[in-house]
PDB file of N, CA and C in Angstrom:
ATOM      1  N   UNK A   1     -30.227  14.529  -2.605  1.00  0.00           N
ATOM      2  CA  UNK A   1     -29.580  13.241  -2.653  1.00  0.00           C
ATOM      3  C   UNK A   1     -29.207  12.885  -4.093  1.00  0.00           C
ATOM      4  N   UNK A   2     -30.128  13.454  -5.380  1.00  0.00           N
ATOM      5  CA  UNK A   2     -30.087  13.113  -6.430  1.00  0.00           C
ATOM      6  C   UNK A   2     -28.244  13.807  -6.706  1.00  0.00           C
ATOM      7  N   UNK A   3     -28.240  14.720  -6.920  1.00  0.00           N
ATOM      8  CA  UNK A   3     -26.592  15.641  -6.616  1.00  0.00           C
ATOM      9  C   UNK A   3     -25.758  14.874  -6.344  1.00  0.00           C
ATOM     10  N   UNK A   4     -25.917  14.491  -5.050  1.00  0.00           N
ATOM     11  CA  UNK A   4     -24.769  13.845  -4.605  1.00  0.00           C
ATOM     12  C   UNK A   4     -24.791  12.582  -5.111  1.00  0.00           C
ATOM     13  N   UNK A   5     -25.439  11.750  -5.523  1.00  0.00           N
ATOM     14  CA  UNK A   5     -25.550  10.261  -6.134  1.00  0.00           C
ATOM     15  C   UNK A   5     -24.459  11.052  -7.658  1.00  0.00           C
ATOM     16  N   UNK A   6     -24.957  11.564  -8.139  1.00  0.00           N
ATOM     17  CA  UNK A   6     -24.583  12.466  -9.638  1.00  0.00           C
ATOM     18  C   UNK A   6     -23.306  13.158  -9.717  1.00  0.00           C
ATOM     19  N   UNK A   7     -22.720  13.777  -8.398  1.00  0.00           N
ATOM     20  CA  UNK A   7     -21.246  14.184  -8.186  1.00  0.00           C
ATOM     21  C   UNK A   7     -20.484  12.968  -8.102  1.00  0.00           C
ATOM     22  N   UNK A   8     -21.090  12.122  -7.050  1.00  0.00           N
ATOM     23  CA  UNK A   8     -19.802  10.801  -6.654  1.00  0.00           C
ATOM     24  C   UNK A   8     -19.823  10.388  -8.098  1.00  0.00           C
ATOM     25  N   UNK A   9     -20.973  10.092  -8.932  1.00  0.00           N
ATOM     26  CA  UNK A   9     -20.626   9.099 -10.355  1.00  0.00           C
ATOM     27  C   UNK A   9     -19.842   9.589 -11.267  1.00  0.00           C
ATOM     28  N   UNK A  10     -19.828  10.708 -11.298  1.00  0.00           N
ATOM     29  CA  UNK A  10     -18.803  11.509 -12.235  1.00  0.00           C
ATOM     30  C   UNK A  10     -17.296  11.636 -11.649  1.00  0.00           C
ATOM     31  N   UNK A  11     -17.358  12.236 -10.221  1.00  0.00           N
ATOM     32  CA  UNK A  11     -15.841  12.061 -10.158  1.00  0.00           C
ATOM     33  C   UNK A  11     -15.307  10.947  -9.414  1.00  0.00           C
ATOM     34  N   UNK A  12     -15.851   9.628  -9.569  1.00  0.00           N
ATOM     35  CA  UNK A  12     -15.199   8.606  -9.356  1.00  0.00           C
ATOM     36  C   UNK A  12     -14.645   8.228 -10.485  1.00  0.00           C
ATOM     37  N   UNK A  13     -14.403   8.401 -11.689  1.00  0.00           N
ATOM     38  CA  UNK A  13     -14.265   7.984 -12.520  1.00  0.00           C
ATOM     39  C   UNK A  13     -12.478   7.415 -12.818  1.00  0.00           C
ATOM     40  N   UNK A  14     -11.415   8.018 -12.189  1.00  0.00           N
ATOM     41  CA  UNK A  14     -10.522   7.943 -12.135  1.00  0.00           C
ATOM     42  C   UNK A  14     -10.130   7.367 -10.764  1.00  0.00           C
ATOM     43  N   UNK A  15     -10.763   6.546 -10.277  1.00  0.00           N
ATOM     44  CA  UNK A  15     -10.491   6.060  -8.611  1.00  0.00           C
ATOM     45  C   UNK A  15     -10.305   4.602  -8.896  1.00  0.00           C
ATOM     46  N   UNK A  16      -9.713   4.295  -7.978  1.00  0.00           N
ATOM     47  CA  UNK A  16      -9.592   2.456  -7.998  1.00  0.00           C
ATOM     48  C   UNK A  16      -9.279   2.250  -6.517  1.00  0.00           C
ATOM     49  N   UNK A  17     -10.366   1.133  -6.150  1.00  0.00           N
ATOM     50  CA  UNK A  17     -10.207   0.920  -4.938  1.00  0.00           C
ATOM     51  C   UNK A  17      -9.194  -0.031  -4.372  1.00  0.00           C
ATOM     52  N   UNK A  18      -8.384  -0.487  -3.764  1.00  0.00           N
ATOM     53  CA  UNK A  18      -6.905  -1.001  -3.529  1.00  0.00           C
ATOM     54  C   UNK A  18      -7.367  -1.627  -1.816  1.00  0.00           C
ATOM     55  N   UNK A  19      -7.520  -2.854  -1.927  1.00  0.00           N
ATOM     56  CA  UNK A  19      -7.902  -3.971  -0.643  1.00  0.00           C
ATOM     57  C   UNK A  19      -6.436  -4.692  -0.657  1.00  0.00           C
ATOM     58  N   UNK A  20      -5.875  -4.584   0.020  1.00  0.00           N
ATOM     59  CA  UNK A  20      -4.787  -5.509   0.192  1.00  0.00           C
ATOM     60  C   UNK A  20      -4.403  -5.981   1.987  1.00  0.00           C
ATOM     61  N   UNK A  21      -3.264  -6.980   1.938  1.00  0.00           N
ATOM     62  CA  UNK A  21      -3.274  -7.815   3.572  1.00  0.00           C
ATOM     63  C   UNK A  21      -2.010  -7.955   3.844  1.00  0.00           C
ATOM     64  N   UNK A  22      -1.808  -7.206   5.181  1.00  0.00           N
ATOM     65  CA  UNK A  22      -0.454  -7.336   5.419  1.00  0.00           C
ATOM     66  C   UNK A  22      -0.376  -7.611   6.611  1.00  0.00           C
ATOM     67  N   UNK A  23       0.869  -8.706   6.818  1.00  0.00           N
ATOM     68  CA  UNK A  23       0.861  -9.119   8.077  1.00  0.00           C
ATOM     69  C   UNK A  23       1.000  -7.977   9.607  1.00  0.00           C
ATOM     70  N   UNK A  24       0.254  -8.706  10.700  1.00  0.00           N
ATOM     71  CA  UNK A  24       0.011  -7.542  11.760  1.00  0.00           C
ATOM     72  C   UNK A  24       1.235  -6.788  11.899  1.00  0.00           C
ATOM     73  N   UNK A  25       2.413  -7.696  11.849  1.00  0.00           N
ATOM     74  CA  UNK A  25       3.583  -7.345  12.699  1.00  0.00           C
ATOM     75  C   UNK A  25       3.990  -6.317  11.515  1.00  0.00           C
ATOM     76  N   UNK A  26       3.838  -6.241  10.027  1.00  0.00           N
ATOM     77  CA  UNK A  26       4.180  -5.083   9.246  1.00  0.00           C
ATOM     78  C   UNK A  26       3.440  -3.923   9.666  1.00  0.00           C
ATOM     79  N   UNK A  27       2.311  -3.982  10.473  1.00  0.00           N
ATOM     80  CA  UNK A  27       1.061  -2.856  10.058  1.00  0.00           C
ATOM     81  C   UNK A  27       1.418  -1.549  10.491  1.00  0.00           C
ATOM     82  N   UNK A  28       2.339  -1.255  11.196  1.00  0.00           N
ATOM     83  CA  UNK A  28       2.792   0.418  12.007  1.00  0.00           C
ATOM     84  C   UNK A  28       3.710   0.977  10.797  1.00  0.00           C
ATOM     85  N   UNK A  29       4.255  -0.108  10.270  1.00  0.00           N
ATOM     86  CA  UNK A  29       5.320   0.197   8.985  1.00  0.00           C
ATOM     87  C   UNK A  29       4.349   0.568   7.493  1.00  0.00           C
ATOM     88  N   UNK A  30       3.214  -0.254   7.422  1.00  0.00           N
ATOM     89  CA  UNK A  30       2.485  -0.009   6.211  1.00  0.00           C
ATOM     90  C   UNK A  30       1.614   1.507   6.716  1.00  0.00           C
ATOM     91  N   UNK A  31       1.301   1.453   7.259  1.00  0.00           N
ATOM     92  CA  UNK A  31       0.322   3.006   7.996  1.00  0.00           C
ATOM     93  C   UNK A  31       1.161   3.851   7.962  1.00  0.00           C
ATOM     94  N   UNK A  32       2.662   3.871   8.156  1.00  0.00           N
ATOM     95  CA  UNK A  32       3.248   5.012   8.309  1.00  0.00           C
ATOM     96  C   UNK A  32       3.777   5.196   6.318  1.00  0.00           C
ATOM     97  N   UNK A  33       3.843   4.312   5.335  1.00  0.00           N
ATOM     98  CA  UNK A  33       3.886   4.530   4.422  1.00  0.00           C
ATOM     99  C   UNK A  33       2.606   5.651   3.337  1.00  0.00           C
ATOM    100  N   UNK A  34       1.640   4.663   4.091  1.00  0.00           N
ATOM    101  CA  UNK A  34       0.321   5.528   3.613  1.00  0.00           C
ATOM    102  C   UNK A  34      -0.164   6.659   4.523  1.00  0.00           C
ATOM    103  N   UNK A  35       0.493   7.557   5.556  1.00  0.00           N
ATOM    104  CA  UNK A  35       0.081   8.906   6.044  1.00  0.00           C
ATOM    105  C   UNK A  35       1.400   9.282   5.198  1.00  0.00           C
ATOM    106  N   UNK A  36       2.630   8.460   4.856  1.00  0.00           N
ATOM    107  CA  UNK A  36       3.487   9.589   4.416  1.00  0.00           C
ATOM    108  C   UNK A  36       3.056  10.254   3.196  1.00  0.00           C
ATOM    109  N   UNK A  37       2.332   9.315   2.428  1.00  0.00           N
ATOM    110  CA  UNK A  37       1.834   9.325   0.851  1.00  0.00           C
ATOM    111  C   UNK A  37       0.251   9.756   0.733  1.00  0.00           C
ATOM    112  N   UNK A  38      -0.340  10.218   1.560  1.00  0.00           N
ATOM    113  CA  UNK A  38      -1.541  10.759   1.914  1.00  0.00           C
ATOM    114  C   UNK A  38      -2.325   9.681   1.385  1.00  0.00           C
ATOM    115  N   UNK A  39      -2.667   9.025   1.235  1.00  0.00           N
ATOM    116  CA  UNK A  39      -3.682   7.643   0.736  1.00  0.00           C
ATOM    117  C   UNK A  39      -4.884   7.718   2.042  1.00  0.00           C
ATOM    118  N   UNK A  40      -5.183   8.428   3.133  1.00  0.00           N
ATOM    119  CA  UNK A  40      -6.391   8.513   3.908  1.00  0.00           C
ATOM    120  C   UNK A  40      -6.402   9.389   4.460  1.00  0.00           C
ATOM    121  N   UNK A  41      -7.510  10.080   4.662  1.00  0.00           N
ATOM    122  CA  UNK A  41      -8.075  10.993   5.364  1.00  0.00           C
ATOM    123  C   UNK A  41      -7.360  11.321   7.024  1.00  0.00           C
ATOM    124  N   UNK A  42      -8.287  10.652   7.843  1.00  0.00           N
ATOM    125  CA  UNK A  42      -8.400  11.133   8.972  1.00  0.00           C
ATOM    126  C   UNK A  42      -7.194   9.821   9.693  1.00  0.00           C
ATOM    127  N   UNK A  43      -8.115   8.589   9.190  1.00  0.00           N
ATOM    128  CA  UNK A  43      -7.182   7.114  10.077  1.00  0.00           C
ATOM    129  C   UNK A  43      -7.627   6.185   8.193  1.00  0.00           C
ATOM    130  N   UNK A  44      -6.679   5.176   8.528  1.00  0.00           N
ATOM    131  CA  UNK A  44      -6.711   4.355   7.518  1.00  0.00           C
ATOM    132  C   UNK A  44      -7.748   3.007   7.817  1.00  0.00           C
ATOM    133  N   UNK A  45      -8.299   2.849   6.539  1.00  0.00           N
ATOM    134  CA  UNK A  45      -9.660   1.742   6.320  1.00  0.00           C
ATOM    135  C   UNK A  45      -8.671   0.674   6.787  1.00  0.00           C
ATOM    136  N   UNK A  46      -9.455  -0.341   8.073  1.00  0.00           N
ATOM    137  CA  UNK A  46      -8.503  -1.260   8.478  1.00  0.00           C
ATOM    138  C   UNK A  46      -9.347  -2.325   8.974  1.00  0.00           C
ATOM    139  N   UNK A  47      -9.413  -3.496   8.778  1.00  0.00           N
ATOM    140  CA  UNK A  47     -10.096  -4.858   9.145  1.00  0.00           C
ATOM    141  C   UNK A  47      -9.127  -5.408   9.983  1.00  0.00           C
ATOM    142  N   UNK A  48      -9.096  -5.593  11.364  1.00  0.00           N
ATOM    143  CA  UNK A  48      -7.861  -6.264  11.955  1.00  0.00           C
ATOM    144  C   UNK A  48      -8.261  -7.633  12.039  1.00  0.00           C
ATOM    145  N   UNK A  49      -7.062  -8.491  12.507  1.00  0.00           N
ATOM    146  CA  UNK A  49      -7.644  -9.776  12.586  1.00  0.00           C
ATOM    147  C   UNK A  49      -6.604 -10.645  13.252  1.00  0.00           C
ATOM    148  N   UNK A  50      -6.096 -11.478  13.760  1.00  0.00           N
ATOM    149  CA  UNK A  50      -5.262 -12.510  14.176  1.00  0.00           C
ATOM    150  C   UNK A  50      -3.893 -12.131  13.865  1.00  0.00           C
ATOM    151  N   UNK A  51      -3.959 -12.767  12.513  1.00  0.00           N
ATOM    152  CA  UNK A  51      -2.158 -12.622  12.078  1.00  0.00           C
ATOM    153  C   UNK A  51      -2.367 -11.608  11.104  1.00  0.00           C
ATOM    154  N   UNK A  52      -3.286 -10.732  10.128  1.00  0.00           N
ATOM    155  CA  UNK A  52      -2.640 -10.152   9.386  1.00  0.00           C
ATOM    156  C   UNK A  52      -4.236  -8.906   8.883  1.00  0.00           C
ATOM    157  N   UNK A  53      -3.942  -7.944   8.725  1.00  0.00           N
ATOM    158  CA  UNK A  53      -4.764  -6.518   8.724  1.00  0.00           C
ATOM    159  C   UNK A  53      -4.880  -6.634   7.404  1.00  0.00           C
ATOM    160  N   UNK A  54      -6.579  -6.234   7.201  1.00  0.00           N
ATOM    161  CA  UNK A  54      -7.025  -5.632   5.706  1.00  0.00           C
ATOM    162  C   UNK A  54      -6.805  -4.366   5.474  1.00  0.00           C
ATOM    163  N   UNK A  55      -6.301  -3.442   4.378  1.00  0.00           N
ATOM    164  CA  UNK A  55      -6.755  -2.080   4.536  1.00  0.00           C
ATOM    165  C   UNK A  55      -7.014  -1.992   2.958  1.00  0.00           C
ATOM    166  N   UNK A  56      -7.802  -0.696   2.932  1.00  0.00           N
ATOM    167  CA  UNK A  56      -8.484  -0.375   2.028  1.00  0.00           C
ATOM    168  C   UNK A  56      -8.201   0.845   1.993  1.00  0.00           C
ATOM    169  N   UNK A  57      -7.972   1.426   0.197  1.00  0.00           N
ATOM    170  CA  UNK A  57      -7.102   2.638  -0.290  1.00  0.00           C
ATOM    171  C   UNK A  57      -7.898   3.042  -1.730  1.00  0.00           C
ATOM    172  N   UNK A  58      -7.664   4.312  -1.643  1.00  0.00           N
ATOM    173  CA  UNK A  58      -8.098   5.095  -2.661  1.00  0.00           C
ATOM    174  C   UNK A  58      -7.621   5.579  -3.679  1.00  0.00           C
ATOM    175  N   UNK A  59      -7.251   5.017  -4.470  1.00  0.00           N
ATOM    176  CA  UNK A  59      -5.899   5.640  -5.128  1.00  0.00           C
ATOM    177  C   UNK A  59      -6.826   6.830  -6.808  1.00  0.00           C
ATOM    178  N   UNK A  60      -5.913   7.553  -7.192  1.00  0.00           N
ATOM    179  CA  UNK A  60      -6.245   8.620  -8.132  1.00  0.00           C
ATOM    180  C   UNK A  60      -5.448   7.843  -9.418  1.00  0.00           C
ATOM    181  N   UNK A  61      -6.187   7.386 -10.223  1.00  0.00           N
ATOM    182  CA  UNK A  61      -5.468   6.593 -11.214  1.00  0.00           C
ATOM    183  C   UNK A  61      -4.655   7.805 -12.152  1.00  0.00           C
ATOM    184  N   UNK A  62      -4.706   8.870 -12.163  1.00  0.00           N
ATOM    185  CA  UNK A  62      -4.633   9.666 -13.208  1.00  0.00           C
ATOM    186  C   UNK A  62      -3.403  10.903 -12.730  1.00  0.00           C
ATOM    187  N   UNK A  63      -2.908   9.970 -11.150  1.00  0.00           N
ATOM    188  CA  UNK A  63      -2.183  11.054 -10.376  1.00  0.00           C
ATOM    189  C   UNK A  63      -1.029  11.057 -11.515  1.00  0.00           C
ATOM    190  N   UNK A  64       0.166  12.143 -11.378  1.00  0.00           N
ATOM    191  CA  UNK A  64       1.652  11.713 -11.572  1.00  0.00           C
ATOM    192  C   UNK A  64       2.172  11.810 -10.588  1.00  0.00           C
ATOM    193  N   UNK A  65       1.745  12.111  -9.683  1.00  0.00           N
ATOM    194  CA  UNK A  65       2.940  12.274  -8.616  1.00  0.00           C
ATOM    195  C   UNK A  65       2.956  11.055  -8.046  1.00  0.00           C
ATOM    196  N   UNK A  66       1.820   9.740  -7.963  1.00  0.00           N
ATOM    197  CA  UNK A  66       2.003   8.418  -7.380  1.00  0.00           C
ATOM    198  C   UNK A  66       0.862   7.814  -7.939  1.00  0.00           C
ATOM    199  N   UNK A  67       1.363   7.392  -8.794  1.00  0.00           N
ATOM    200  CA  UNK A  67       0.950   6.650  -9.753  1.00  0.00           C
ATOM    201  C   UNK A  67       0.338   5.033  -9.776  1.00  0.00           C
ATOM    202  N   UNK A  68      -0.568   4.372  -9.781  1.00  0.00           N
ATOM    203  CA  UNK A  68      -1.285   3.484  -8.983  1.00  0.00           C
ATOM    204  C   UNK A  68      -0.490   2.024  -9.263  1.00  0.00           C
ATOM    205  N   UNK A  69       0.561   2.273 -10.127  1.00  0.00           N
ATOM    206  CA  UNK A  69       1.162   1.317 -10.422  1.00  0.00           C
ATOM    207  C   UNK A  69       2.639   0.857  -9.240  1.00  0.00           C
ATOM    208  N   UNK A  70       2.801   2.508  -9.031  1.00  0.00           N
ATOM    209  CA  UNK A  70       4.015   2.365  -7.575  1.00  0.00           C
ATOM    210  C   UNK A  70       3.522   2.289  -6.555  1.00  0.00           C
ATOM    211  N   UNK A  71       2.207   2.328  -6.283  1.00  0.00           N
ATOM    212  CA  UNK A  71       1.692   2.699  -5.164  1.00  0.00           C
ATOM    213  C   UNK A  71       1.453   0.802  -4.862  1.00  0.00           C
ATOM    214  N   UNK A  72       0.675   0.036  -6.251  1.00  0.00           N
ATOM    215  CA  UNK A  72       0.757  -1.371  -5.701  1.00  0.00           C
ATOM    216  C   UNK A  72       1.901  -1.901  -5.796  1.00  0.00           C
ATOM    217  N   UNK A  73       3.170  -1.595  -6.245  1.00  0.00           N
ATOM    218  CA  UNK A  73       4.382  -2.323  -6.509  1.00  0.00           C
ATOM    219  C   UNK A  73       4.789  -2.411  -4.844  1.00  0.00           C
ATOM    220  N   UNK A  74       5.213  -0.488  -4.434  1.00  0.00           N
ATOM    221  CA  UNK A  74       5.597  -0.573  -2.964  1.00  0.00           C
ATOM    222  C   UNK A  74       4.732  -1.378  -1.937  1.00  0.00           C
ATOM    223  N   UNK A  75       3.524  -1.347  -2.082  1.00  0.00           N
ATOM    224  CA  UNK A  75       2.383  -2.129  -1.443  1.00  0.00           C
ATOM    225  C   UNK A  75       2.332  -4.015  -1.122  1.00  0.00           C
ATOM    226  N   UNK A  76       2.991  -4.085  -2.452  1.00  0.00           N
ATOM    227  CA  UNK A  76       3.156  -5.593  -2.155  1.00  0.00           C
ATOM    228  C   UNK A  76       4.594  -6.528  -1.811  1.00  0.00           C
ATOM    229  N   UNK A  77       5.702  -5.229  -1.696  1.00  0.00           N
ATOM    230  CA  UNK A  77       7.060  -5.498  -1.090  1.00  0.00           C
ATOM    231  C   UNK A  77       6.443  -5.875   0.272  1.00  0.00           C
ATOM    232  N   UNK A  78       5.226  -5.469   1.216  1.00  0.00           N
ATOM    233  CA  UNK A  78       5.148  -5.207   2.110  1.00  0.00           C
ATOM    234  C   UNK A  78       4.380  -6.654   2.618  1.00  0.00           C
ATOM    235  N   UNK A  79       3.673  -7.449   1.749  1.00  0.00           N
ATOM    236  CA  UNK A  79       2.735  -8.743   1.412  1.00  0.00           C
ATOM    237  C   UNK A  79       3.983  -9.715   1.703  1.00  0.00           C
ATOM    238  N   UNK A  80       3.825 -10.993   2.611  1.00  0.00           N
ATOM    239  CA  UNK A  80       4.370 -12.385   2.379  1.00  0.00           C
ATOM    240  C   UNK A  80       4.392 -12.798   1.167  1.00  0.00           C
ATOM    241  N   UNK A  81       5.553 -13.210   1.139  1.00  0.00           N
ATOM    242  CA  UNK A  81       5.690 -13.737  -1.251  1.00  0.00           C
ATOM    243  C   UNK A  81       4.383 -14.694  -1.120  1.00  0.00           C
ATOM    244  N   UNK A  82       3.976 -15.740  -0.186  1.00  0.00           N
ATOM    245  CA  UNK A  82       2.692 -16.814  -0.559  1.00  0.00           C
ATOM    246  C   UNK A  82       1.084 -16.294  -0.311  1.00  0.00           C
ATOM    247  N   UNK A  83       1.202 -14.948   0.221  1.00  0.00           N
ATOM    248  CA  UNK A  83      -0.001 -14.177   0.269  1.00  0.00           C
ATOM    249  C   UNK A  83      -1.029 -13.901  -1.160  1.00  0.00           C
ATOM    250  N   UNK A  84      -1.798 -13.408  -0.998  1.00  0.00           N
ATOM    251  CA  UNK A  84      -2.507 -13.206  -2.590  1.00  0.00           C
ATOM    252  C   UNK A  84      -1.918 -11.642  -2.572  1.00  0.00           C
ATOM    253  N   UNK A  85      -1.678 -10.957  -4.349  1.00  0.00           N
ATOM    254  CA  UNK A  85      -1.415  -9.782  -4.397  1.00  0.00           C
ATOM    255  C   UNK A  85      -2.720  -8.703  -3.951  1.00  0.00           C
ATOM    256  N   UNK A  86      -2.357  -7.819  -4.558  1.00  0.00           N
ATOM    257  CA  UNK A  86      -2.955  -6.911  -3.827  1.00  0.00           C
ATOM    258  C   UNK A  86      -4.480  -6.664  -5.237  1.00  0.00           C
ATOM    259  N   UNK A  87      -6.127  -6.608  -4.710  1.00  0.00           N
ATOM    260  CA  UNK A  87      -6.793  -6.349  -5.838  1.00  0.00           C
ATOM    261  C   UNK A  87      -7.386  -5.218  -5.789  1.00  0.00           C
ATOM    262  N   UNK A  88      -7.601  -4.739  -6.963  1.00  0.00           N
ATOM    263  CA  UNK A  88      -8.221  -3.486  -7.444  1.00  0.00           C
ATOM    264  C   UNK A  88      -9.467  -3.723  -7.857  1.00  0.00           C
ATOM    265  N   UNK A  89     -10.475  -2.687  -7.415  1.00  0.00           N
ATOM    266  CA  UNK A  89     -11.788  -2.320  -7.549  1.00  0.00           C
ATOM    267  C   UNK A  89     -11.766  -1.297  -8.402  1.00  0.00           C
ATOM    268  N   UNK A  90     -12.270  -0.844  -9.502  1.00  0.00           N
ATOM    269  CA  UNK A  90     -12.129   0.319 -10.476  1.00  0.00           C
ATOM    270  C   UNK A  90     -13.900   0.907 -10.081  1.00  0.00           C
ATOM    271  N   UNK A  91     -13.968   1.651  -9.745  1.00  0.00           N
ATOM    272  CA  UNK A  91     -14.745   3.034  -9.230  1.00  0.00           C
ATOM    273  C   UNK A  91     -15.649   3.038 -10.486  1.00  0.00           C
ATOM    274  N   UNK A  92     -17.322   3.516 -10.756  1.00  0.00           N
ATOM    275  CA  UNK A  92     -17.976   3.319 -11.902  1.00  0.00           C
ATOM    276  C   UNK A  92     -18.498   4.465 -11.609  1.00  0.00           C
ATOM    277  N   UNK A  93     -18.668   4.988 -13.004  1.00  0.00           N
ATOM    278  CA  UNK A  93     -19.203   6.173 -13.457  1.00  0.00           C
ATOM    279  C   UNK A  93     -20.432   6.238 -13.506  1.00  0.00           C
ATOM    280  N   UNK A  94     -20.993   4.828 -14.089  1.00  0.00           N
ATOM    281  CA  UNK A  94     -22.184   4.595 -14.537  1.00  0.00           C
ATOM    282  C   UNK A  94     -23.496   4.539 -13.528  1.00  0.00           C
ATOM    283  N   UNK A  95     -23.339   4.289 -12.350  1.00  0.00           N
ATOM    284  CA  UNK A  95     -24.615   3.673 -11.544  1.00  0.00           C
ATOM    285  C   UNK A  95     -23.913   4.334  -9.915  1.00  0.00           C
ATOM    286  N   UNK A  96     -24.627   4.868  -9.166  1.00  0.00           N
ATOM    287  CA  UNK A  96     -24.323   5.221  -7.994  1.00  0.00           C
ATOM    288  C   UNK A  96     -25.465   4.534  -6.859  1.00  0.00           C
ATOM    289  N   UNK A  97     -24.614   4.539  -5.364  1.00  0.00           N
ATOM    290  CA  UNK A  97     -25.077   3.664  -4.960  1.00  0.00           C
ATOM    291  C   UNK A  97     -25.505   5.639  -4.025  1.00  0.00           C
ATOM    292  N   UNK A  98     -26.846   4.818  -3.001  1.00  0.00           N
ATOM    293  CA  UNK A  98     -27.539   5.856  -2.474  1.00  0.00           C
ATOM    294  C   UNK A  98     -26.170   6.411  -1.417  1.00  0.00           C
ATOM    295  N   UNK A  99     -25.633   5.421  -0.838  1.00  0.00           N
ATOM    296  CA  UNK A  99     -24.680   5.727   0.071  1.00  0.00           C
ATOM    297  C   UNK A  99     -23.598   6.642   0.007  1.00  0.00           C
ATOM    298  N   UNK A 100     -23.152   6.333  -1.088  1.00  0.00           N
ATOM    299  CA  UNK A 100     -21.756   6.919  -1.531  1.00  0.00           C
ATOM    300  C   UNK A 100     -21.966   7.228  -2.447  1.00  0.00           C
ATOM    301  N   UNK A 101     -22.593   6.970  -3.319  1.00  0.00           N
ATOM    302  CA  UNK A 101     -21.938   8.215  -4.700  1.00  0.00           C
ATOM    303  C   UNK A 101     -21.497   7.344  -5.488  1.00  0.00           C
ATOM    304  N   UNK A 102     -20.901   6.517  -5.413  1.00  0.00           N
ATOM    305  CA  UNK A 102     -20.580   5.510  -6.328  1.00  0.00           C
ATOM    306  C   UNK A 102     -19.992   4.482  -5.950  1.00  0.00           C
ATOM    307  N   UNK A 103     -20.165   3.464  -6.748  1.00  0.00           N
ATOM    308  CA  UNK A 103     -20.402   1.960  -7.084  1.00  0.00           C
ATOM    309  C   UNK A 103     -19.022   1.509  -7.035  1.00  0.00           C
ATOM    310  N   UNK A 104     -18.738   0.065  -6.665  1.00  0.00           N
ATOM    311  CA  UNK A 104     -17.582  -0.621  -6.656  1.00  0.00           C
ATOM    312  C   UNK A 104     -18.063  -1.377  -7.554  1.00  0.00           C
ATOM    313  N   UNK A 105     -16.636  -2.100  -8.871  1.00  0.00           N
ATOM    314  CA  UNK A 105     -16.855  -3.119  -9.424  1.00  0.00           C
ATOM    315  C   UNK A 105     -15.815  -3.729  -9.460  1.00  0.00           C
ATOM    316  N   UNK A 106     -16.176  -5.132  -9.592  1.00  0.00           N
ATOM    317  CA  UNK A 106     -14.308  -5.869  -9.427  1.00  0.00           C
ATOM    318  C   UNK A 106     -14.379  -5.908 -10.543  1.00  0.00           C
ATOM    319  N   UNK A 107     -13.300  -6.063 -10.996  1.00  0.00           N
ATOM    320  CA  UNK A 107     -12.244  -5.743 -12.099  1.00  0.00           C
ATOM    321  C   UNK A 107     -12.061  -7.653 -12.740  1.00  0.00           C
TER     322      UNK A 107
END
């Protein structure tokens, strides 16, 4: 367990976690943006709710090929203009949690 606490802290180091809310009726349109752009695994991190879906993204701060800055620009074309933007969690090197490997901190 010690390993894996010790792998996640090191290579999280370039990760930022990306929570943002888009209305329901966008959500087949935002999911199909993020399988086109590989941003999840298997299915995408998703909180549903009434009028409008949480999802949660992983982004590689250090990519070039999509760069975390286009990734929230296109991301928040997709947000109501009176919505809140989209926030980032920056990934810590320093302290790992038993679960994962590493730690969320807001920014």
């Amino acid at each position: 367990m010690f390993l894996l606490n010790l792998y996640g802290a090191t290579n999280a180091e370039n990760k930022v976690l990306l929570l943002f809310n888009v209305p329901v009726s966008r959500a087949a349109a935002v999911e199909k943006y993020l399988a086109d752009n590989n941003l999840f695994a298997d299915e995408p991190s998703r909180i549903s709710g009434k009028g409008y879906t949480e999802y949660s993204i992983e982004v590689d701060t250090a990519s070039a090929k999509l760069p975390l800055a286009r990734v929230r620009f296109q991301l928040a074309s997709w947000a109501p203009v009176a919505s809140t933007p989209c926030r980032s969690r920056r990934r810590s090197r320093t302290s790992a949690s038993s679960r994962t490997g590493s730690t969320v901190l807001r920014l």
